[in-house]
Protein backbone atom coordinates (compact mmCIF):
# COMPACT_ATOMS: atom_id res chain seq x y z
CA UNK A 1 0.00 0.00 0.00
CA UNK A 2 2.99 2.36 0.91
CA UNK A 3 4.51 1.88 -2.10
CA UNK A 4 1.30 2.41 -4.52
CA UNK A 5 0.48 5.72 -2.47
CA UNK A 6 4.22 6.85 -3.27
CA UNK A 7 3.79 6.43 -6.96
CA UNK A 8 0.41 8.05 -6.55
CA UNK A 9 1.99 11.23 -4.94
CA UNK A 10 5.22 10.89 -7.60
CA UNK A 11 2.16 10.91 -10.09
CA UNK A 12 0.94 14.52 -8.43
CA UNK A 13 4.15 15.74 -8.36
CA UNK A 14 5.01 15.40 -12.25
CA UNK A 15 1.16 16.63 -13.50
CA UNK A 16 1.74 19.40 -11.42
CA UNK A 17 -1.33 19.34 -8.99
CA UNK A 18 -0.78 21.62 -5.97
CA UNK A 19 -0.22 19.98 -2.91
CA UNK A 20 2.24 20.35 0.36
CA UNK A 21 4.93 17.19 1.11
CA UNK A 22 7.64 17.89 3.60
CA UNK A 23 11.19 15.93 3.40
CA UNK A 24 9.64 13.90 5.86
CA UNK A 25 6.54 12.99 3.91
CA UNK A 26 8.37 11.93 0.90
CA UNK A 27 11.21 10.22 2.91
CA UNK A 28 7.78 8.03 4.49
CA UNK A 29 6.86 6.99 1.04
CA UNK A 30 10.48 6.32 -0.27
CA UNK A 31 10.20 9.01 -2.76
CA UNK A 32 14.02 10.35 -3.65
CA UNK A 33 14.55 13.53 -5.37
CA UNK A 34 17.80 12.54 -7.08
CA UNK A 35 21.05 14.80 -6.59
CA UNK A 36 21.84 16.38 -10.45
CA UNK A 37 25.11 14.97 -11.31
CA UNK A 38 26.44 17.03 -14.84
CA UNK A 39 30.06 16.35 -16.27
CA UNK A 40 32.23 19.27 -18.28
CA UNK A 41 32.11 17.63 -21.54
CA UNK A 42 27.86 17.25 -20.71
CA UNK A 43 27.97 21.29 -20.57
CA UNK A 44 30.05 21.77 -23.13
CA UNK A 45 27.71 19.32 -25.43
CA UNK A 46 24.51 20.98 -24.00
CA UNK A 47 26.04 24.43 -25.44
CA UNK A 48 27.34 22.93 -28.64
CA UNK A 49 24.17 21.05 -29.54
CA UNK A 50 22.79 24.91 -29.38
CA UNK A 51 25.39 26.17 -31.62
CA UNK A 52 26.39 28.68 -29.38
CA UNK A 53 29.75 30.47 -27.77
CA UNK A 54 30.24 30.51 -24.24
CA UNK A 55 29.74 34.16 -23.87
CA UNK A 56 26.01 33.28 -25.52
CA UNK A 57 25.69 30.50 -23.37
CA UNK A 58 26.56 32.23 -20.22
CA UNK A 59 23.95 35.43 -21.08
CA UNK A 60 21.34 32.90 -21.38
CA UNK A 61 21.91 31.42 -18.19
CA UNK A 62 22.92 34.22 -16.69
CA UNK A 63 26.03 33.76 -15.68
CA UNK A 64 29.48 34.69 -16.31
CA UNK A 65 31.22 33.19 -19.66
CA UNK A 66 34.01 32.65 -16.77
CA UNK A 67 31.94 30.43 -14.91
CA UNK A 68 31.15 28.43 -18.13
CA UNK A 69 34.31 28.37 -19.59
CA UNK A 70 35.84 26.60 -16.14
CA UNK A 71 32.96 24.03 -16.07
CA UNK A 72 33.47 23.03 -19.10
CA UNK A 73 37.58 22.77 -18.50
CA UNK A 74 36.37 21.02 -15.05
CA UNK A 75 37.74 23.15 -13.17
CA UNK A 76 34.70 24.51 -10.94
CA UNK A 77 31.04 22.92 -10.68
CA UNK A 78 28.05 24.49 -11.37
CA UNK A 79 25.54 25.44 -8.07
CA UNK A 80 22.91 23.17 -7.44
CA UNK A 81 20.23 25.44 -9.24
CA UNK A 82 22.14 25.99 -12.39
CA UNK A 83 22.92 21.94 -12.33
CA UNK A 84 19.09 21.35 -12.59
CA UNK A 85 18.64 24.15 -15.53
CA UNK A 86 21.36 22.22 -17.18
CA UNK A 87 19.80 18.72 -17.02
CA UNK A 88 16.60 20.85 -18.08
CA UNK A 89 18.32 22.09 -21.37
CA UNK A 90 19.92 18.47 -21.69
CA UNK A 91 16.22 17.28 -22.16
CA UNK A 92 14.39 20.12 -23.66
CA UNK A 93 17.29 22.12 -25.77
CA UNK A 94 14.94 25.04 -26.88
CA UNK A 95 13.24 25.55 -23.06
CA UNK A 96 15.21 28.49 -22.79
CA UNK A 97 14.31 29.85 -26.41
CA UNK A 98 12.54 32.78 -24.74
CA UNK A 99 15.35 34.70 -23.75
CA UNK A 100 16.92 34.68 -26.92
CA UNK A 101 15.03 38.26 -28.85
């Protein structure tokens, strides 16, 4: 029963309908929110498949063509929010179309 209520709340979770689970709540039901893990040459593919420089790349993530130029030389990692609008772009290249004018 635990398990079919935790793909039942997985379920409300990906069609979007608003509801309230704590850590704790999903923890209950053995729901994991994976951790994001990105590689440099994944970055560096995720801007190539785009066609675009890093200076591009960085505007439209908004960050500095510094930042993206060391994570895709491996040097630094991205923060956790940028990791999941990377895996985002990884999935859906053109989500970020919109910013582009």
């Amino acid at each position: 029963m635990k398990e079919a209520i935790g793909t039942t709340v997985q379920d409300m979770i990906r069609s979007g309908i608003n509801s309230s689970f704590t850590q704790k709540d999903l923890n209950a039901l053995g729901i994991k929110i994976p951790e994001v893990a990105i590689t440099a040459a994944q970055i560096k593919g995720i801007r190539e498949k785009r066609h675009l420089s890093q200076t591009v790349f960085a505007q439209l993530l908004n960050v500095s063509p510094s930042s993206v130029r060391q994570w895709e030389q491996g040097k630094r990692i991205p923060s956790g929010s940028t990791k999941v609008l990377l895996e985002l772009l990884n999935r859906s290249p053109h989500i970020l179309d919109y910013r582009i004018s």
